[in-house]
Protein backbone atom coordinates (compact mmCIF):
# COMPACT_ATOMS: atom_id res chain seq x y z
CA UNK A 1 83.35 22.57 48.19
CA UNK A 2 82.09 23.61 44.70
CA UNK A 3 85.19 22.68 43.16
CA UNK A 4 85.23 19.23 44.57
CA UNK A 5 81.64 18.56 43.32
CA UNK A 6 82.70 20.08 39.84
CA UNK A 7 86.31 17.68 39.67
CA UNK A 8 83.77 14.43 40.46
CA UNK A 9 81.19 15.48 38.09
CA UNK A 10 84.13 15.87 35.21
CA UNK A 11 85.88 12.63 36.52
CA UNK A 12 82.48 10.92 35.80
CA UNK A 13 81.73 12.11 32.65
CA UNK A 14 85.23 11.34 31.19
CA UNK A 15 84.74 7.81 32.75
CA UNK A 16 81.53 7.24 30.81
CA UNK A 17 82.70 8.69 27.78
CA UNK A 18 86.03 5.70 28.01
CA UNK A 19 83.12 3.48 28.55
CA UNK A 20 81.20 4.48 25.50
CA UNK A 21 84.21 4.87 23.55
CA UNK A 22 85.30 0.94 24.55
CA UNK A 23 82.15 -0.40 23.55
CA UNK A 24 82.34 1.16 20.23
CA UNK A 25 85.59 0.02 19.57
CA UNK A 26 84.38 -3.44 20.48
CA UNK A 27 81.31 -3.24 18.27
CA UNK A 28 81.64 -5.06 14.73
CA UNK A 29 81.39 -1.97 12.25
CA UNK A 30 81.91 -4.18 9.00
CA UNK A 31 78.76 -6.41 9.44
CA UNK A 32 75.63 -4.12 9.41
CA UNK A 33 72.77 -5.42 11.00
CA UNK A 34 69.36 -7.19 9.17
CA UNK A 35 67.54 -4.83 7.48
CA UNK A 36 65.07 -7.28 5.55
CA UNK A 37 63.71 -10.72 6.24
CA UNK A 38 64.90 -13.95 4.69
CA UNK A 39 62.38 -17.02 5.59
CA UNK A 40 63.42 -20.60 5.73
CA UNK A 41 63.82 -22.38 3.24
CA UNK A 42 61.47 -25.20 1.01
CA UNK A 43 64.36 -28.08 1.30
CA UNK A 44 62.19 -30.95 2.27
CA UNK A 45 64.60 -33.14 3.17
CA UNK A 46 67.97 -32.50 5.02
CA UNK A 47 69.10 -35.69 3.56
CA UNK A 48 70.35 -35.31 -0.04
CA UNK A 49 69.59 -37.95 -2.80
CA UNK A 50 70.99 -38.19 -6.55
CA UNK A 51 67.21 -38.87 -7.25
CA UNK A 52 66.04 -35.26 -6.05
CA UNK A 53 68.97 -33.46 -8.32
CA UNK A 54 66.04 -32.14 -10.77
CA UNK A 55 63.69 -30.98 -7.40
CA UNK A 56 63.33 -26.94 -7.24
CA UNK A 57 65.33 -25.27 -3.78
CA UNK A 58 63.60 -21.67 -3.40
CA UNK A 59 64.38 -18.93 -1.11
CA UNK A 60 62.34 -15.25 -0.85
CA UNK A 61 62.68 -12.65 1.19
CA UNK A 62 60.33 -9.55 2.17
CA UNK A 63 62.60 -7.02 0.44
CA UNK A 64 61.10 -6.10 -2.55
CA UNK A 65 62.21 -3.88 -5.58
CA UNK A 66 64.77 -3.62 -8.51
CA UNK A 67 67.94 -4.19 -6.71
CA UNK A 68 70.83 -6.72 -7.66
CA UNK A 69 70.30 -9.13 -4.79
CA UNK A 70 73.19 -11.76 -4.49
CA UNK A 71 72.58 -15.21 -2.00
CA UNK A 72 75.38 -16.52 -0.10
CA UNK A 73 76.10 -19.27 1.88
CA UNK A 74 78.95 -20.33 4.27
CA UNK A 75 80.08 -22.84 6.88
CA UNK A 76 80.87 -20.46 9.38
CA UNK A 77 78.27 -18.45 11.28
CA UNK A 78 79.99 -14.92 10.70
CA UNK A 79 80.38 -15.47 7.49
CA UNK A 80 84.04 -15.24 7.76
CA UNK A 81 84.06 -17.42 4.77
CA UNK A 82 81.72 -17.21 2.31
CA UNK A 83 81.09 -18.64 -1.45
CA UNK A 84 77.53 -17.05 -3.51
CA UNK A 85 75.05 -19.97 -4.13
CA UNK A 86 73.49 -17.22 -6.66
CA UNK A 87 71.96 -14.07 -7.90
CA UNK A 88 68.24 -12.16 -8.45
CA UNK A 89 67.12 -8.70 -9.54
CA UNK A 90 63.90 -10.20 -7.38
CA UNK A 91 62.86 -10.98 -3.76
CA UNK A 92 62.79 -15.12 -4.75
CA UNK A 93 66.11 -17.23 -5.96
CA UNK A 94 65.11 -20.65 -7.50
CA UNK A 95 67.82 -23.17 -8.84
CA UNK A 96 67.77 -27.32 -8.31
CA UNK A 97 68.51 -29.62 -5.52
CA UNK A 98 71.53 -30.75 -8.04
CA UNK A 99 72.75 -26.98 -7.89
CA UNK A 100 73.21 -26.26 -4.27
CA UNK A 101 74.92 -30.23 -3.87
CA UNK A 102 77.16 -29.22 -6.34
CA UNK A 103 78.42 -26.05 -4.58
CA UNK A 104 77.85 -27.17 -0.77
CA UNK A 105 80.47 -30.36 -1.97
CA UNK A 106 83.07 -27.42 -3.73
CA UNK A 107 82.39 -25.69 -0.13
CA UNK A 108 84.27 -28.73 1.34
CA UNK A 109 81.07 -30.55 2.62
CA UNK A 110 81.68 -34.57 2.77
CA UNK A 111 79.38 -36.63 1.29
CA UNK A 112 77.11 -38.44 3.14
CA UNK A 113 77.93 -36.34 6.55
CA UNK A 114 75.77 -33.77 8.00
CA UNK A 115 77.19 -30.14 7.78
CA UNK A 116 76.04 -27.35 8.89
CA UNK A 117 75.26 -24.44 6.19
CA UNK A 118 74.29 -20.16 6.85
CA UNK A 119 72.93 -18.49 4.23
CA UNK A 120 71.94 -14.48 4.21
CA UNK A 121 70.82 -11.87 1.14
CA UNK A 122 73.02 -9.25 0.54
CA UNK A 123 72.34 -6.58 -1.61
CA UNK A 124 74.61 -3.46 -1.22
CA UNK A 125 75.42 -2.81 1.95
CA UNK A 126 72.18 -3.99 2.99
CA UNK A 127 71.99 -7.87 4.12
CA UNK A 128 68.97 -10.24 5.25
CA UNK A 129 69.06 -12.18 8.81
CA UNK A 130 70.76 -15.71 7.99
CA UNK A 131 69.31 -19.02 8.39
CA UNK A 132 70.70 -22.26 8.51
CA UNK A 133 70.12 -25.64 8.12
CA UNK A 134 71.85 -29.02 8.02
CA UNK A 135 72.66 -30.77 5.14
CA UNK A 136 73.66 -33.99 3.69
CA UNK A 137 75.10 -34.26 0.07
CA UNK A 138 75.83 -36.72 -2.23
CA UNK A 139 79.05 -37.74 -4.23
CA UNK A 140 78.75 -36.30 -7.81
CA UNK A 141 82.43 -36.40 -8.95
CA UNK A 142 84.75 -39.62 -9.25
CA UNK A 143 88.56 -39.78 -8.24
CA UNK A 144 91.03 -38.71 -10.06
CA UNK A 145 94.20 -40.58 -10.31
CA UNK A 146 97.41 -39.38 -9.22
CA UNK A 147 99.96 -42.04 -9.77
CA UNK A 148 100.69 -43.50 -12.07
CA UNK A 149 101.36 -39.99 -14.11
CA UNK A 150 100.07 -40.35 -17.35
CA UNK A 151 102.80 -40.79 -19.63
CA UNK A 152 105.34 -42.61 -16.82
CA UNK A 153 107.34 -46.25 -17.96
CA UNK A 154 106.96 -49.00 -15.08
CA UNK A 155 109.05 -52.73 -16.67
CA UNK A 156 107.89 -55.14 -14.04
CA UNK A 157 110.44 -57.53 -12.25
CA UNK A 158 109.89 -61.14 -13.09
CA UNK A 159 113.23 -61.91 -9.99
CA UNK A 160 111.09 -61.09 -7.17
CA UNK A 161 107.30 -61.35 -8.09
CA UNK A 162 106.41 -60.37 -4.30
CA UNK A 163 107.58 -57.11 -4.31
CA UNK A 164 105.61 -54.30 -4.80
CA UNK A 165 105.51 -52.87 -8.14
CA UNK A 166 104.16 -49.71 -7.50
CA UNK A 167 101.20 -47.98 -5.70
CA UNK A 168 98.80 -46.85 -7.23
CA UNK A 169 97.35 -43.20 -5.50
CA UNK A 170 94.13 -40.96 -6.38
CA UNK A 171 92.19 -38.13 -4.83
CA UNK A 172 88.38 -38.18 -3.98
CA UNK A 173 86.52 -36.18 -1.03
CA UNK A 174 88.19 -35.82 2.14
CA UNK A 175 85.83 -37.66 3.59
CA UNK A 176 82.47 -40.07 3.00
CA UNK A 177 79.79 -40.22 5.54
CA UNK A 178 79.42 -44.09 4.10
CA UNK A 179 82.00 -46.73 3.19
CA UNK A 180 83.42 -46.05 0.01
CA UNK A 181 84.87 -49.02 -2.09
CA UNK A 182 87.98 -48.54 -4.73
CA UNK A 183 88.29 -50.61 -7.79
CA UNK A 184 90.91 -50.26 -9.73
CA UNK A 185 91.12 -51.66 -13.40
CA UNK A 186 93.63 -51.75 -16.53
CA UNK A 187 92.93 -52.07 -19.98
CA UNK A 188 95.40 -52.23 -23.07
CA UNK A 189 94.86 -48.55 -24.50
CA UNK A 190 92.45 -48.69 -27.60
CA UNK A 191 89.99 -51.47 -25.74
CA UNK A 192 87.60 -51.36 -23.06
CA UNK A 193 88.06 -54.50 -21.55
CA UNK A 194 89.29 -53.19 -18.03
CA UNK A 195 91.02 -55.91 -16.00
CA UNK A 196 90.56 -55.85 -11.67
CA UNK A 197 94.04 -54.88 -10.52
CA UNK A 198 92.92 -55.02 -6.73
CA UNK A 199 89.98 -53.22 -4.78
CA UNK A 200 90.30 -51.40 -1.12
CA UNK A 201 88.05 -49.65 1.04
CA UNK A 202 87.83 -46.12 2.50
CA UNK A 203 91.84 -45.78 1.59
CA UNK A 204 93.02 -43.70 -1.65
CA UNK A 205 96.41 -45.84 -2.41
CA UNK A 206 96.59 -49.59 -3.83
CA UNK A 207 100.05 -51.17 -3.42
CA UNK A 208 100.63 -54.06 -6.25
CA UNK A 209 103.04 -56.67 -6.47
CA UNK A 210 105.22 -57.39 -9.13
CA UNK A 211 102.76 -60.36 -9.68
CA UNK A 212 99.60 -59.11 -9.51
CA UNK A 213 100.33 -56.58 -11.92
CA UNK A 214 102.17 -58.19 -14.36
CA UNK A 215 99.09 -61.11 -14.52
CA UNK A 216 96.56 -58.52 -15.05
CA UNK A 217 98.44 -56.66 -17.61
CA UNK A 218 98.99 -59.84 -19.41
CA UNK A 219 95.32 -60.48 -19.03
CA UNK A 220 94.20 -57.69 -21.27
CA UNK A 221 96.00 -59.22 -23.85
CA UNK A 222 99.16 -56.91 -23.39
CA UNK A 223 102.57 -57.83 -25.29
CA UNK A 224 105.07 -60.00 -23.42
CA UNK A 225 108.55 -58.02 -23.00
CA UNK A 226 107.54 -54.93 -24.82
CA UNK A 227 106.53 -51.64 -23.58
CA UNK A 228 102.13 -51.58 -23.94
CA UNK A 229 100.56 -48.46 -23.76
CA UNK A 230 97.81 -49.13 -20.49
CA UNK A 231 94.77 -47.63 -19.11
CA UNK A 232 94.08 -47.21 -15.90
CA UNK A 233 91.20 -45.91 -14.24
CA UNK A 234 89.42 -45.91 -10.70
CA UNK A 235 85.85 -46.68 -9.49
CA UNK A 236 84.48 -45.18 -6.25
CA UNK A 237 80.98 -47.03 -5.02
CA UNK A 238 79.15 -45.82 -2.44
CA UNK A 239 75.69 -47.39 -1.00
CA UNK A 240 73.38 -45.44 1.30
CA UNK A 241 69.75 -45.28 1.96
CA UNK A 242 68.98 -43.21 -1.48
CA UNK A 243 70.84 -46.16 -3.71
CA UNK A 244 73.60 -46.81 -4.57
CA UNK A 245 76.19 -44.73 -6.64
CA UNK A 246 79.16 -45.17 -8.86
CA UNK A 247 81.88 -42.42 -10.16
CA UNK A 248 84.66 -43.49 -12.60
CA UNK A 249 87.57 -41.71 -12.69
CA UNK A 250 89.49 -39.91 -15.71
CA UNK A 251 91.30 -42.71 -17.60
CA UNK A 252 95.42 -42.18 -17.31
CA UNK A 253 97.86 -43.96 -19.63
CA UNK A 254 101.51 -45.03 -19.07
CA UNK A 255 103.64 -47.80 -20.04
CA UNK A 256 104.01 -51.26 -18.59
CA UNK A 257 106.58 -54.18 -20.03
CA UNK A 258 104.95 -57.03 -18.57
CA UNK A 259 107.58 -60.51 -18.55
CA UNK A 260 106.76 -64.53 -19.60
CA UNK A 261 106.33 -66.71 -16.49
CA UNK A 262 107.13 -70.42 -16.62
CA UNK A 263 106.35 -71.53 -13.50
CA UNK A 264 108.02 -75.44 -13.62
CA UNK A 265 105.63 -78.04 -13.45
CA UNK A 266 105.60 -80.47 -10.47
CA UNK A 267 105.70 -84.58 -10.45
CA UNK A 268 105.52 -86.42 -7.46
CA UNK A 269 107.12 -89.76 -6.79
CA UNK A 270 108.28 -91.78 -4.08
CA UNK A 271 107.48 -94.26 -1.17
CA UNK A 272 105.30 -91.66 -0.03
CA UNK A 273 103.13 -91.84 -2.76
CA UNK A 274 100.61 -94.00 -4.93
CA UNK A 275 103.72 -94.91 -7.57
CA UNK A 276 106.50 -95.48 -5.29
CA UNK A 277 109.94 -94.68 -7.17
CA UNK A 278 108.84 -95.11 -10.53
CA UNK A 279 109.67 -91.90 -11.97
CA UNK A 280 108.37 -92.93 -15.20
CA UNK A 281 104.65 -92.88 -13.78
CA UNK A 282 105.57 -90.19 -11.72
CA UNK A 283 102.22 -88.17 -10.69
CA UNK A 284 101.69 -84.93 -12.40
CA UNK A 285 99.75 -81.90 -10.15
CA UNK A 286 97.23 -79.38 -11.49
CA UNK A 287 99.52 -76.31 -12.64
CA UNK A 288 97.40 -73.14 -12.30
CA UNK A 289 99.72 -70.10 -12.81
CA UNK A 290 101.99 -70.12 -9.47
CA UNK A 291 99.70 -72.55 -7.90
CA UNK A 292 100.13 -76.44 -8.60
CA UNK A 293 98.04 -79.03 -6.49
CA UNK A 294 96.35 -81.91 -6.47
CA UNK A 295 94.13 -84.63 -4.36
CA UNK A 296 96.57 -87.73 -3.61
CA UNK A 297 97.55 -90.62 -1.22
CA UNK A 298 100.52 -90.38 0.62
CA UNK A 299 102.34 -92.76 3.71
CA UNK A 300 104.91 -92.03 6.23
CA UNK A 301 108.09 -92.28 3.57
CA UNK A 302 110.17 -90.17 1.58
CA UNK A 303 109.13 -88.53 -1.47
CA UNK A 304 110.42 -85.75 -3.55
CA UNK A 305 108.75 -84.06 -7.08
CA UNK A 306 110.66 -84.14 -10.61
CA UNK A 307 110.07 -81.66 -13.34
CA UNK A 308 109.39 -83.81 -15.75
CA UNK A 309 108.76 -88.46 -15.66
CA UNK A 310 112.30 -88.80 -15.53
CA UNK A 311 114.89 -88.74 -12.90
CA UNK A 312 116.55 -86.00 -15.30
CA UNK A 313 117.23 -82.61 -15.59
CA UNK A 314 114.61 -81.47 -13.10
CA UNK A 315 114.25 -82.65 -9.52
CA UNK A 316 113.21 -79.82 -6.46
CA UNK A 317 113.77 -80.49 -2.43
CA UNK A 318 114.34 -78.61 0.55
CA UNK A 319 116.08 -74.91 0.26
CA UNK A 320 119.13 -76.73 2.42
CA UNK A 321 122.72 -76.97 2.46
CA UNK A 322 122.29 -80.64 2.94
CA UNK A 323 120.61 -80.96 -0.63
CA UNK A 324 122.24 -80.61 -3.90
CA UNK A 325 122.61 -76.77 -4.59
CA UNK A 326 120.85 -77.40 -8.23
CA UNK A 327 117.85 -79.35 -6.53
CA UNK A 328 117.08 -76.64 -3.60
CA UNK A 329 113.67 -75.36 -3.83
CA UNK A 330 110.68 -75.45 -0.99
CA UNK A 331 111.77 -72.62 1.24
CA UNK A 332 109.10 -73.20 3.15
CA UNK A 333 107.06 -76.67 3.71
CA UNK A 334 104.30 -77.88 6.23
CA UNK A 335 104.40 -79.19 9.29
CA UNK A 336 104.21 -82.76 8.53
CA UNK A 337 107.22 -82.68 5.71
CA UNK A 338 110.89 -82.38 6.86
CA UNK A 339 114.05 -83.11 5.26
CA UNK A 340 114.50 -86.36 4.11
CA UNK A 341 117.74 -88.57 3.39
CA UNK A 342 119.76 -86.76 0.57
CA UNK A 343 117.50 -84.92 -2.59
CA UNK A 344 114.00 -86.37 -0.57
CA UNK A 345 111.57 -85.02 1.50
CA UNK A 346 110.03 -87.16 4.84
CA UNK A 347 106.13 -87.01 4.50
CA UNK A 348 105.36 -88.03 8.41
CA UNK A 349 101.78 -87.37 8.37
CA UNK A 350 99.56 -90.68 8.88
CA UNK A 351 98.20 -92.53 5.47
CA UNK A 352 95.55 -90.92 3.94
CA UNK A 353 94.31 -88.69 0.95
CA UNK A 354 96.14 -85.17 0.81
CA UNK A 355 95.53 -82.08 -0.80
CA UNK A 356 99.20 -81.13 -2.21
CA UNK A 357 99.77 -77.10 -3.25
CA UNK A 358 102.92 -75.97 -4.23
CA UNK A 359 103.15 -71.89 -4.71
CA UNK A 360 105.98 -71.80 -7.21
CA UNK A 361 105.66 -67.77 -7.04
CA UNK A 362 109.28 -66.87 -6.82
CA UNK A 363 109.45 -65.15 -3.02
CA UNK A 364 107.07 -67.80 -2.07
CA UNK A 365 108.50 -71.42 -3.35
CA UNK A 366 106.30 -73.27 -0.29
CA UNK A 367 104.37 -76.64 0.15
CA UNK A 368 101.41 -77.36 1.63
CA UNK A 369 100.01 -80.75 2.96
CA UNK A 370 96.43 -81.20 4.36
CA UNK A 371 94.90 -84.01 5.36
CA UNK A 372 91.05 -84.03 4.16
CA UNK A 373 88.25 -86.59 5.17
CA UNK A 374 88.21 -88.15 1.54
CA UNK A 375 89.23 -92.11 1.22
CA UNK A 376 90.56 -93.87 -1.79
CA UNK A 377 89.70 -97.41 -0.12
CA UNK A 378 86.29 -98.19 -1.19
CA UNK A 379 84.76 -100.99 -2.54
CA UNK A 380 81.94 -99.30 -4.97
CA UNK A 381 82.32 -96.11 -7.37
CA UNK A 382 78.85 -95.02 -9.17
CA UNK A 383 78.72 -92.54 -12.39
CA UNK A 384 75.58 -89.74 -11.92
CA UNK A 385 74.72 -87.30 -14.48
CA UNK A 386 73.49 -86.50 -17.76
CA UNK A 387 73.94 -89.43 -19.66
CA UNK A 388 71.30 -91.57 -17.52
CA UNK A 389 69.98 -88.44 -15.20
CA UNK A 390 71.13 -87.39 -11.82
CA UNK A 391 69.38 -89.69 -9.86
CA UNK A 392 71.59 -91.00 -7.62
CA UNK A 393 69.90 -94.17 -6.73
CA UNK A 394 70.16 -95.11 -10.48
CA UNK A 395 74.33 -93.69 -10.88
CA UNK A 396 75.76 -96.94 -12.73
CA UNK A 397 78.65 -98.72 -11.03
CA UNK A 398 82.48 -98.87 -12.25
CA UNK A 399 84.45 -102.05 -11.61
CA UNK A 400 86.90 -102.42 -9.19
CA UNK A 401 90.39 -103.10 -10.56
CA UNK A 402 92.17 -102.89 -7.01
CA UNK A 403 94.04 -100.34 -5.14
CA UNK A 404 91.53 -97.79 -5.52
CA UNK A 405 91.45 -98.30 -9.44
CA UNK A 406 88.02 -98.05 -11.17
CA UNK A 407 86.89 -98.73 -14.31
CA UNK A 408 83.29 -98.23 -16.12
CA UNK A 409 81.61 -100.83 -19.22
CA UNK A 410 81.64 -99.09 -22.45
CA UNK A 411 79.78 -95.82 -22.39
CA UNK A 412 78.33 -93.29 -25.18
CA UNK A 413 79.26 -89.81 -23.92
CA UNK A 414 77.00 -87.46 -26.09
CA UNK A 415 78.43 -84.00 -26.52
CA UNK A 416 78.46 -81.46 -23.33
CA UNK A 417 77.67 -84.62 -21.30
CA UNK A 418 78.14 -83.60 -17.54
CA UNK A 419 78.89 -86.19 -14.27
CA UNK A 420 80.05 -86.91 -10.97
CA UNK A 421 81.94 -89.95 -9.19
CA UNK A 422 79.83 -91.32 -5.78
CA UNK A 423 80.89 -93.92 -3.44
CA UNK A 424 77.52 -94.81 -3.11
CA UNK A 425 73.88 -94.47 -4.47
CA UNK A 426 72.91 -91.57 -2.87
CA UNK A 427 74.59 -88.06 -2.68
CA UNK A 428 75.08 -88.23 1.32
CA UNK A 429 78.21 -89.68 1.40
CA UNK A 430 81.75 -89.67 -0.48
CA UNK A 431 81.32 -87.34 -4.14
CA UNK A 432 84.40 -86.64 -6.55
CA UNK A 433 84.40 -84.00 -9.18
CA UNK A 434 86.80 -82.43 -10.96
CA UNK A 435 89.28 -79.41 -10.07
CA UNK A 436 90.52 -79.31 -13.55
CA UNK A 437 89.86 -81.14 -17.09
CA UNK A 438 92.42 -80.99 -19.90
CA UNK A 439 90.91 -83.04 -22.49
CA UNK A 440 90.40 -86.50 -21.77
CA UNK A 441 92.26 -86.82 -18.21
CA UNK A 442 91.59 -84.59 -14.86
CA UNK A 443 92.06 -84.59 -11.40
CA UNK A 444 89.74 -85.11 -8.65
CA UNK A 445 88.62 -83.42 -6.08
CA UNK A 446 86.64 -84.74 -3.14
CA UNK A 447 83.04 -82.97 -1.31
CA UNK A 448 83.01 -79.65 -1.07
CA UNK A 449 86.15 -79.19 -3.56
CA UNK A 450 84.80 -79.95 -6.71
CA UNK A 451 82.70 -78.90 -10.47
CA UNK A 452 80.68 -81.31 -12.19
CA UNK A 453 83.16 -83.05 -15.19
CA UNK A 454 81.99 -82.03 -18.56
CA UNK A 455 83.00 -83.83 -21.57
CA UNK A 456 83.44 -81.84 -24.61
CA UNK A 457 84.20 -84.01 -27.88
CA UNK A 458 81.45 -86.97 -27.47
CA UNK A 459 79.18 -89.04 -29.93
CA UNK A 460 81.36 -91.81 -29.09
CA UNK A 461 81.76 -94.64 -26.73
CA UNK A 462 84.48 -94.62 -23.79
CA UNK A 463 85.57 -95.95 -20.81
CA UNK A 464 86.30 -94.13 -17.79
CA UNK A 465 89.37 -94.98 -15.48
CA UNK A 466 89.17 -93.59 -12.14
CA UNK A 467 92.39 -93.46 -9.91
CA UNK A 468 91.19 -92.67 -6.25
CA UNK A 469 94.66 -93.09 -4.77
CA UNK A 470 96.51 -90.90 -7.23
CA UNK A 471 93.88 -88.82 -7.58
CA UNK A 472 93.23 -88.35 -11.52
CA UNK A 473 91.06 -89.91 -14.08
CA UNK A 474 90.46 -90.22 -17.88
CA UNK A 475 88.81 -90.98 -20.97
CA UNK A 476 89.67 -93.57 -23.32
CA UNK A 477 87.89 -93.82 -26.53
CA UNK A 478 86.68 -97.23 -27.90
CA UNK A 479 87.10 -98.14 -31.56
């Protein structure tokens, strides 16, 4: 009976010593426990602001004495990671507001997000509790640009403007806690007059067409058909409740050959239109880069546009087998224009004043027509402006010459004199301005789609002829 007692009493002891010997192997050896006191910190605010970069961040602890005490911080509660925010031969560490940002955002924090952060005392093998807190940073470093590589050769393609031209790539934080906005500029190496290529938001990549880049490049002033040494360079903007803040990236150069554009320019004739067939009054559009337009009268009839007040060399239809190979153009044309008989185009719409755009971009080639409330058939036209005030009940009147013709008496147009066209005395009703001037002649454009005209070469006297139905006017100067 003894020896039974004396086999369970061994049998338990070797059990508990397992037991013991389990739980020591389970223990964490490597991370001794607190031996001194770290108290919380002075951070005032969670929230980080550029404003508070100067502001003092303390920590102490109750460990006192000569040792080399190095602070450390991590985003992991064990520490498993862990980067040193600083160092003190003292029980307090003081550095900035600016400091800790800096080294919480090289941690991987994201501006403008909460994170959590841990930070302990170690000093030998002996270590503080840790505290933590939450923080939000703020942005302190722009983007830097990835592509293009500084030194790369780009020779844009003037056969198919639409297509991209390249994309422009750069790397920022992974992440924002706010919207972030992208601008990205060029400027001809040796200036600083940057140029908007495009601008996106919360994406690091701009794709460019051949078009958009080629016009900006030429914009800085860039050499047509030669390779032009170009800087680019990318803007990250962020807004949040401290203010708002903007990082520029390194500049990068490469090399761009831009190419000439001569986008045709447009003349439209026809029984559609205010001229009929008379190609030798044919009625010229607004040419704005790619984009030609105008304000005009057109009828159910057939119309077509010329290059040039002549039935020769120029003349541009419908992209169809049906029309002359030379004269295919419009790939693409609004619902109220078809095909016409041979070389024409049907306008089918009901009478009225259009607005005409033709994108001569070379993927594009299309027509627009849009009918608009404006009227040619009135049977008063007033002047307002600068030359007797803008009071509209006082605008003087033009004389009617018929078909939507008007003409003014003699007038002395004093230098930077500025006006408008009414169909009345008042500014309630029908208004004409101008959607472009080239010296004494322009072209109208009804409410809502128009600038004041503004003269520039008075002191004399002139007469103004106003075409409502074609949708133009000029100046003519009196002897």
């Amino acid at each position: 009976m003894k020896n039974i007692i004396k086999s369970i009493a061994a049998s338990l002891l070797l059990a508990l010593l397992f037991v013991t010997c389990t739980d020591d192997a389970d223990r964490d050896w490597t991370t001794p426990q607190a031996s001194f006191k770290l108290y919380n910190t002075t951070l005032g605010s969670n929230v980080l602001y550029e404003t508070m970069k100067n502001n003092p961040f303390v920590l102490t602890w109750d460990k006192a004495g000569s040792a080399n005490y190095t602070v450390v911080y991590s985003t992991k509660e064990d520490f498993s990671t862990k980067s040193t925010l600083g160092t003190a031969t003292t029980n307090t560490f003081s550095t900035t507001i600016g400091d800790i940002n800096s080294k919480f955002l090289q941690a991987g924090l994201s501006p403008y997000a909460p994170s959590t952060v841990y930070v302990r005392i170690e000093a030998g093998t002996e270590m503080s509790n840790a505290i933590s807190f939450s923080v939000t940073p703020y942005p302190i470093a722009g983007p830097i640009v990835t592509a293009p590589t500084a030194g790369s050769s780009l020779v844009l393609n003037s056969a198919d403007q639409s297509a991209i031209a390249t994309t422009m790539t750069w790397n920022d934080y992974s992440s924002y806690g706010v919207d972030v906005k992208y601008l990205v500029e060029i400027a001809k190496t040796g200036t600083t007059s940057f140029v908007s290529v495009g601008e996106v938001t919360n994406v690091k990549s701009l794709a460019i067409t051949n078009k958009d880049l080629n016009t900006a490049v030429v914009n800085t002033g860039a050499t047509i058909n030669q390779e032009n040494d170009m800087d680019v360079r990318v803007t990250a903007s962020t807004t949040s409740t401290g203010g708002s803040i903007v990082l520029k990236s390194a500049i990068v150069t490469f090399k761009v050959t831009p190419y000439q554009v001569d986008y045709p320019n447009f003349y439209l004739v026809g029984g559609a239109s205010a001229v009929a067939w008379n190609a030798g009054n044919a009625i010229k559009l607004y040419k704005n880069d790619n984009l030609s337009e105008i304000y005009t009268y057109l009828q159910p009839d057939s119309f077509r546009f010329l290059g040039q007040q002549d039935w020769n060399p120029l003349n541009y239809s419908i992209d169809d087998p049906r029309t002359n190979a030379a004269n295919r153009y419009f790939k693409t044309v609004s619902s109220n224009v078809e095909y016409g008989d041979p070389e024409n185009l049907k306008f089918t719409g009901a009478a009225g004043i259009y607005k005409v755009v033709i994108n001569a971009d070379f993927g594009i080639k299309s027509l627009t027509v849009t009918p608009t409330t404006s009227s040619w058939d009135i049977p008063n036209l007033y002047l307002a402006g600068s030359i007797q005030g803008w009071n509209a009940g006082s605008a003087l009147p033009f004389q009617p010459k018929g078909n939507g013709v008007f003409e003014s008496d003699p007038l002395e147009m004093p230098d930077g004199a500025e006006f408008k066209f009414l169909g009345q005395q008042d500014w309630s009703g029908k208004e004409w301005g101008n959607i472009h001037t080239a010296g004494n002649t322009g072209f109208l454009g009804p409410n809502g789609d128009n600038n004041n005209i503004k003269f520039d070469g008075g002191g004399n006297y002139y007469t103004i002829t106003v075409d409502l139905k074609k949708g133009t006017y000029k100046l003519v100067q009196l002897n």
